[in-house]
N, C-alpha and C. Protein backbone atom coordinates (compact mmCIF):
# COMPACT_ATOMS: atom_id res chain seq x y z
N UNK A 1 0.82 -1.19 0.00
CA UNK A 1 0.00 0.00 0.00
C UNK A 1 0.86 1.26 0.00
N UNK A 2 1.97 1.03 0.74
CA UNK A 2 2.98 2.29 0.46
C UNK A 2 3.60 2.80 -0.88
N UNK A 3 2.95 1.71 -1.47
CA UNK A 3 3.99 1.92 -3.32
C UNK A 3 2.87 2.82 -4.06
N UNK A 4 1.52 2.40 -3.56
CA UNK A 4 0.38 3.05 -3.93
C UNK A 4 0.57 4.74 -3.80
N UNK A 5 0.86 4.87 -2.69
CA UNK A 5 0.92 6.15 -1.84
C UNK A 5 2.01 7.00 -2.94
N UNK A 6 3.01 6.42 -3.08
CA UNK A 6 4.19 7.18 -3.28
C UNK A 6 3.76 7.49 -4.82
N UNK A 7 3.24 6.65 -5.70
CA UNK A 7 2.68 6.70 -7.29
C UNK A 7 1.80 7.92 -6.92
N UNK A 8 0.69 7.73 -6.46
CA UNK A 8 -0.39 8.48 -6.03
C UNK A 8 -0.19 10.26 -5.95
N UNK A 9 1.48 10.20 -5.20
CA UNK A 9 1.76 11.67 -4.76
C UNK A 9 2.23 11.76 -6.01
N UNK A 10 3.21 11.34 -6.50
CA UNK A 10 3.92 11.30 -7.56
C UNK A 10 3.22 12.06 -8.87
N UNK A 11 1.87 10.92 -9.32
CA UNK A 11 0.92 11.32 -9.87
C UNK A 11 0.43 12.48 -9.55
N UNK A 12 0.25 12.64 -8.76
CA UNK A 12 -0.56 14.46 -7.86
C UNK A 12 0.28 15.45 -8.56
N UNK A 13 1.54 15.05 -8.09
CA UNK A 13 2.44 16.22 -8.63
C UNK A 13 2.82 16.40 -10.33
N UNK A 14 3.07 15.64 -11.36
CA UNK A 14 2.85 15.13 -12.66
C UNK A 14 1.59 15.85 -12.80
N UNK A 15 0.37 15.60 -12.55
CA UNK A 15 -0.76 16.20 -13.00
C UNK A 15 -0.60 18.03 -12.47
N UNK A 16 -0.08 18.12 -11.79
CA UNK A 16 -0.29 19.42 -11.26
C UNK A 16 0.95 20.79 -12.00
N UNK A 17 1.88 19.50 -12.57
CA UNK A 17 2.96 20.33 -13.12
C UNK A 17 2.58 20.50 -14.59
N UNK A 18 1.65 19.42 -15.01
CA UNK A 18 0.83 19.35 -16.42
C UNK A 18 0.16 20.33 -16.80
N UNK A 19 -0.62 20.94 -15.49
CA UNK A 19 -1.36 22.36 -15.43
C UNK A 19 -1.10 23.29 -15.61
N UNK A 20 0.32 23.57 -14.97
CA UNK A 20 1.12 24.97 -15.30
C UNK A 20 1.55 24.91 -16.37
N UNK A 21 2.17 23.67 -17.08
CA UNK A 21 2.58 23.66 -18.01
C UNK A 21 2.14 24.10 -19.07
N UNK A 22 0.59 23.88 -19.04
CA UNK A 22 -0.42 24.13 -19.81
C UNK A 22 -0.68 25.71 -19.86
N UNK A 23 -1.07 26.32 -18.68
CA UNK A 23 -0.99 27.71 -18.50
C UNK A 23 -0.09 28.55 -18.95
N UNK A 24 1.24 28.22 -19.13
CA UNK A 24 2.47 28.87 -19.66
C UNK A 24 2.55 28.86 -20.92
N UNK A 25 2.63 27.81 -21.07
CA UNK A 25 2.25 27.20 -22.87
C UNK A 25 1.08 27.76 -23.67
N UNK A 26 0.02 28.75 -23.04
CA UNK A 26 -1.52 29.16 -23.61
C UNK A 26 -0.92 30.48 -23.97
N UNK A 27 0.25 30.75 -23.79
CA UNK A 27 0.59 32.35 -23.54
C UNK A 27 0.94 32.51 -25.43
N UNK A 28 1.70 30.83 -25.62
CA UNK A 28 2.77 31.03 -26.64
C UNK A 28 1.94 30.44 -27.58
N UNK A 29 1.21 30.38 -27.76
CA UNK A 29 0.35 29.21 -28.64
C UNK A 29 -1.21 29.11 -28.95
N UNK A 30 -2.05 29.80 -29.63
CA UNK A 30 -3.40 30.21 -29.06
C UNK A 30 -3.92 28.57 -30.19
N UNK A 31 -3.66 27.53 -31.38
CA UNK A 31 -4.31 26.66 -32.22
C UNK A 31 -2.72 26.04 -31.67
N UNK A 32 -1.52 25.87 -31.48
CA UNK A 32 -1.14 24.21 -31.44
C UNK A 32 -1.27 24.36 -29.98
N UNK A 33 -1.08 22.73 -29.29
CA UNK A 33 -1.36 22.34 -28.27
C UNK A 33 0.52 21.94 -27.80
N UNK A 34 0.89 23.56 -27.63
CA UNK A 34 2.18 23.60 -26.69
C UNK A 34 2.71 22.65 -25.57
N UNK A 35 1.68 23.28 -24.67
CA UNK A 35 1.72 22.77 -23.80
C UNK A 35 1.96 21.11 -23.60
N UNK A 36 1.08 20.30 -24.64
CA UNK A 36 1.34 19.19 -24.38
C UNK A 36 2.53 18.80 -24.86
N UNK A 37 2.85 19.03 -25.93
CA UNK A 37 4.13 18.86 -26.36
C UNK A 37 5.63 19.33 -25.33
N UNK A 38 5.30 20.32 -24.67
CA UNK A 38 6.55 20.43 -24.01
C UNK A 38 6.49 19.49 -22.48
N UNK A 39 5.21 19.17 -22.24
CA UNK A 39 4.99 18.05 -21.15
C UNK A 39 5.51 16.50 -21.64
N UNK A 40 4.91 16.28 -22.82
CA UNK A 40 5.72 14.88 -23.06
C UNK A 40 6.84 15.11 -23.18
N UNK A 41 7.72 15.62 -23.59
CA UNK A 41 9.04 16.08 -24.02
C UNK A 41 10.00 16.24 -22.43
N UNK A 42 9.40 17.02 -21.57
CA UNK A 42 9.88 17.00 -20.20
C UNK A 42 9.71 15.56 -19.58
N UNK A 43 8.70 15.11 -20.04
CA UNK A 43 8.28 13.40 -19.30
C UNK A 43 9.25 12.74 -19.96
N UNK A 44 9.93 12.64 -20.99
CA UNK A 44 10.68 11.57 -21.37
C UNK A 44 11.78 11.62 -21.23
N UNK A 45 11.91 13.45 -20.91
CA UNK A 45 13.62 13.43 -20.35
C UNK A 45 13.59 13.03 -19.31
N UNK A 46 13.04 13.28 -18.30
CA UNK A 46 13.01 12.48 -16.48
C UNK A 46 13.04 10.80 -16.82
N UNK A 47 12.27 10.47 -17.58
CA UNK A 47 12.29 9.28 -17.42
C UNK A 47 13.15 8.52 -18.31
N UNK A 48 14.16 9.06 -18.88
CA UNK A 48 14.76 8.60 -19.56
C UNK A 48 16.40 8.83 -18.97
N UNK A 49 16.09 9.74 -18.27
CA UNK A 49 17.12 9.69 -16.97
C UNK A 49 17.54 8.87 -16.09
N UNK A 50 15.89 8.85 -15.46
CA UNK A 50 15.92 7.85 -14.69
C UNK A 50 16.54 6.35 -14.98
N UNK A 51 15.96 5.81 -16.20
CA UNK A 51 16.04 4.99 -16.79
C UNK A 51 17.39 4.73 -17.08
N UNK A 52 18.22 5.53 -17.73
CA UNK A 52 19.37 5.40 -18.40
C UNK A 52 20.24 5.64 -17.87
N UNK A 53 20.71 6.89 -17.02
CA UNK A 53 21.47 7.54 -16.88
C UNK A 53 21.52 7.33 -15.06
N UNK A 54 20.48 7.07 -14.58
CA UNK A 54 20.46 6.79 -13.12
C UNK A 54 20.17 5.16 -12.57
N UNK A 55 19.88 4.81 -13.75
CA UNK A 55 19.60 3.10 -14.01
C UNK A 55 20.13 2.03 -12.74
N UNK A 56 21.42 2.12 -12.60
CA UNK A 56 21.99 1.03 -11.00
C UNK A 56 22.22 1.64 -10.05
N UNK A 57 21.20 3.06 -9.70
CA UNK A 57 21.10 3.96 -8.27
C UNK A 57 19.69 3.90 -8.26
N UNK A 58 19.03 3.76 -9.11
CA UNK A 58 16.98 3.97 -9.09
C UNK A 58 16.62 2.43 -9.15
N UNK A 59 17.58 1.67 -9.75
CA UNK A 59 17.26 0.09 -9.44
C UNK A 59 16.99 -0.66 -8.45
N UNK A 60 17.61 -0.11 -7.55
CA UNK A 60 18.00 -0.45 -5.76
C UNK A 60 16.92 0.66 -4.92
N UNK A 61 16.75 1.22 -5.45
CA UNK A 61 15.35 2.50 -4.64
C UNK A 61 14.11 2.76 -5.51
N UNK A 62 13.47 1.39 -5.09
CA UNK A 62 12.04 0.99 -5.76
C UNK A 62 11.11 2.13 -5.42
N UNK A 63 10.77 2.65 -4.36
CA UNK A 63 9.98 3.88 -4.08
C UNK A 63 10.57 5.04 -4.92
N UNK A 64 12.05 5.60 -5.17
CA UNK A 64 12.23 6.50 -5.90
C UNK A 64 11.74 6.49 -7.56
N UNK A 65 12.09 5.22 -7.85
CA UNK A 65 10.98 4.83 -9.30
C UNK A 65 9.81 5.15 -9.65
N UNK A 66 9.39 4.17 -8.61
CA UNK A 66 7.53 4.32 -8.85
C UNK A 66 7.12 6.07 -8.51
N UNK A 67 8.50 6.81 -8.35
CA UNK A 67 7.50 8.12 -7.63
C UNK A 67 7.98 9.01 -8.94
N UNK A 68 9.09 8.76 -10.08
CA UNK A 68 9.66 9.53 -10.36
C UNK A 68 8.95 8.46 -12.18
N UNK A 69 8.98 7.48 -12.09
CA UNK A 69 8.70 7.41 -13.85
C UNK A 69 7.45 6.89 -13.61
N UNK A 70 6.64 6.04 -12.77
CA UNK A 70 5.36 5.47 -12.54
C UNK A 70 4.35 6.83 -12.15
N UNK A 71 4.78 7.27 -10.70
CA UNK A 71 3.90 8.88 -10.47
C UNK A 71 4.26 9.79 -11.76
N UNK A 72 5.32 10.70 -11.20
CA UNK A 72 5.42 11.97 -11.63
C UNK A 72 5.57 11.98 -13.64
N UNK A 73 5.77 10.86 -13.89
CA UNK A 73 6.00 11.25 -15.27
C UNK A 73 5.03 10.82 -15.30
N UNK A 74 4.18 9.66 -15.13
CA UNK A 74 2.80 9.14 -15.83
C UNK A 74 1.53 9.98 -15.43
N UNK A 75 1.70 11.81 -14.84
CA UNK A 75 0.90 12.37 -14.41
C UNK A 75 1.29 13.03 -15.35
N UNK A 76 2.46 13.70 -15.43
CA UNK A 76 2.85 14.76 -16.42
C UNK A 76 2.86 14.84 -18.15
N UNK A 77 3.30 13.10 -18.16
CA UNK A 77 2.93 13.07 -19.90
C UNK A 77 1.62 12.83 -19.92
N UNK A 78 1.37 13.27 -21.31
CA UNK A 78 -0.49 13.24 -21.46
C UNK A 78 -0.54 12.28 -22.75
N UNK A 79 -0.11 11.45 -22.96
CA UNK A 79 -0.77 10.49 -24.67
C UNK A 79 -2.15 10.97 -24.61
N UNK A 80 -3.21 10.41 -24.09
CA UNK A 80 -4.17 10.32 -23.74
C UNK A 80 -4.53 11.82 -24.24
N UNK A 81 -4.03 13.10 -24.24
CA UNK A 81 -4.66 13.94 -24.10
C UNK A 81 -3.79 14.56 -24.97
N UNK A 82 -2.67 13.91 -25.57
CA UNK A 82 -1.82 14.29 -26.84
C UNK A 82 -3.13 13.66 -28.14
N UNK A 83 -3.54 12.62 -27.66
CA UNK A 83 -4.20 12.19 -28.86
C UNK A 83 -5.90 12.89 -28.80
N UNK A 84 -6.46 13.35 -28.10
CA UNK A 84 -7.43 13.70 -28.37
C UNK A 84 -7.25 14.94 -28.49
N UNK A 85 -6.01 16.08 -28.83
CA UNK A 85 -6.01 17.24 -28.87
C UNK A 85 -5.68 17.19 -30.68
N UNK A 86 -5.03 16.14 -30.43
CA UNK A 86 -4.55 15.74 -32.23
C UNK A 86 -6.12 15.53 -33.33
N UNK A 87 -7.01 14.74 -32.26
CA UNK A 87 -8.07 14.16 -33.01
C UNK A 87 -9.10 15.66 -33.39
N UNK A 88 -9.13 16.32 -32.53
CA UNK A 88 -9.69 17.48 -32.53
C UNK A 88 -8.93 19.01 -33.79
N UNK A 89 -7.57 19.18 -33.52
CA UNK A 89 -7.18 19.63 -34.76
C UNK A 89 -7.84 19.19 -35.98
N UNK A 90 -7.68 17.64 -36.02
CA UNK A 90 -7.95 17.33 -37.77
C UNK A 90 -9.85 17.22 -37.59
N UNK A 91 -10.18 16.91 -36.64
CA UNK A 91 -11.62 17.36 -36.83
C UNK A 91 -12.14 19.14 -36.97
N UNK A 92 -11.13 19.91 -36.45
CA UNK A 92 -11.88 21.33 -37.12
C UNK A 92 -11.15 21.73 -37.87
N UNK A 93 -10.15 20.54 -38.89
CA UNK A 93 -9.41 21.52 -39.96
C UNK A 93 -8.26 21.85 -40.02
N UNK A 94 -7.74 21.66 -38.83
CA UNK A 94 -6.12 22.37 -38.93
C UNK A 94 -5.66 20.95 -39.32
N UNK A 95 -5.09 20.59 -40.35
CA UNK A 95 -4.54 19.25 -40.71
C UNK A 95 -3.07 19.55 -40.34
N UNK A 96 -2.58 20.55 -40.82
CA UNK A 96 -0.67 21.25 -40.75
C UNK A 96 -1.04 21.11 -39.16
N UNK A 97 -1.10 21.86 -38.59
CA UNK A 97 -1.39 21.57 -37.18
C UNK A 97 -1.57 20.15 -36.32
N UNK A 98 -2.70 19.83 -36.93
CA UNK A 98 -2.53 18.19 -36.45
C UNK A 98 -0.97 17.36 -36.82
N UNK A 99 -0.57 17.33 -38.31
CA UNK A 99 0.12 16.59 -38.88
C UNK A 99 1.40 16.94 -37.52
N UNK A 100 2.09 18.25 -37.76
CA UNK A 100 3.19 18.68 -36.77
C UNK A 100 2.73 18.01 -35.31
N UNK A 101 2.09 17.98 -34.75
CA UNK A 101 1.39 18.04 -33.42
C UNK A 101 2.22 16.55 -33.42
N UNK A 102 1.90 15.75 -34.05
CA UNK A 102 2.27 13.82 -34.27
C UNK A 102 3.15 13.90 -34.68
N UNK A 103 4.49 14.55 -35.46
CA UNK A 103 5.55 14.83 -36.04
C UNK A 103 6.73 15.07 -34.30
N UNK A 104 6.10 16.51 -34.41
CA UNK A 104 7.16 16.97 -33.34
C UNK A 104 7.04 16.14 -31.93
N UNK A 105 5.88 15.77 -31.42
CA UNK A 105 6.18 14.47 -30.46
C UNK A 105 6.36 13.50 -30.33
N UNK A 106 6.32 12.78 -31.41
CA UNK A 106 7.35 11.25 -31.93
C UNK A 106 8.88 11.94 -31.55
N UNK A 107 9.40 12.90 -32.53
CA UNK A 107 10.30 13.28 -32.65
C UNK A 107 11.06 14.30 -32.20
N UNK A 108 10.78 14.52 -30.79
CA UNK A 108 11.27 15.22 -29.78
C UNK A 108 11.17 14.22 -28.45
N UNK A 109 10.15 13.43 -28.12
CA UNK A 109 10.44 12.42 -27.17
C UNK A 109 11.61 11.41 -27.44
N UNK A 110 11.21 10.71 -29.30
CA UNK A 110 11.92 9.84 -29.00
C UNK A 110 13.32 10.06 -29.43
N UNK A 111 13.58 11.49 -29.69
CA UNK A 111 15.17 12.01 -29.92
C UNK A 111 15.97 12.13 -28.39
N UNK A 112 14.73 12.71 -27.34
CA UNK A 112 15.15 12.84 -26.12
C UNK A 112 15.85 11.56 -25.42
N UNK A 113 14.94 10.32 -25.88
CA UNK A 113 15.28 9.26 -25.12
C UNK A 113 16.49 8.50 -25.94
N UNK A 114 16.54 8.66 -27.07
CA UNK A 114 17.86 8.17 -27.75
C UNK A 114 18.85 9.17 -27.08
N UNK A 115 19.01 10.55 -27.28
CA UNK A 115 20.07 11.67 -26.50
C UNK A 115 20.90 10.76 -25.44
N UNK A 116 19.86 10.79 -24.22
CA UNK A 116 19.82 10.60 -23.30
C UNK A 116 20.32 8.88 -22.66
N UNK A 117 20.01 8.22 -23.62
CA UNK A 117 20.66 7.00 -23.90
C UNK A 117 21.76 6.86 -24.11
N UNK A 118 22.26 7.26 -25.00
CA UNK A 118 23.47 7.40 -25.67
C UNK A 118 24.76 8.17 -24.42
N UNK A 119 24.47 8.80 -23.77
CA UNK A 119 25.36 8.96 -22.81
C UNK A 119 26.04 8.50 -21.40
């Protein structure tokens, strides 16, 4: 039940940093969906950190995991809300918009996590 707890906060905080993210991102961006894009993009560098680069120190500290790629990144990245912001572009028309939207977050996450690998 404690692993619950620690995801849970984790998650709290991921969702809550998703928000601002969002708010900051409305400033720069009034038709693409900024915000989400710079949230997945931040989610895959943490967790690709974690993963890679902190890999046989986060292996041995199971609570720091579940709080840092299970919570906080699985609050902060949005698929879920990458894809229905995508589905909505090409439903009112912005196709260039949609198309980039699926372009630049394939290819900014998964450049991040190759980067980040590689070192």
């Amino acid at each position: 039940m404690y692993k619950v707890l620690v995801i849970f906060i984790g998650g709290g905080l991921g969702s809550s940093f998703r928000y601002i993210t969002s708010l900051i991102a409305a400033r720069y961006s009034e038709n693409f969906p900024l915000g989400t894009l710079v949230s997945n993009t931040i989610a895959c560098l943490i967790l690709a950190s974690a993963v890679f680069l902190a890999k046989g120190w986060i292996q041995q500290r199971e609570l720091v995991y579940l709080f840092l790629v299970v919570g906080l990144c699985g609050g902060y990245s949005t698929f879920s809300t990458f894809s229905m912001e995508t589905f909505k572009l090409f439903q009112s028309g912005f196709h260039l918009y949609g198309s980039l939207n699926v372009l630049l977050n394939l290819l900014l996450c998964l450049g991040v996590i190759w980067f980040v690998s590689r070192s």
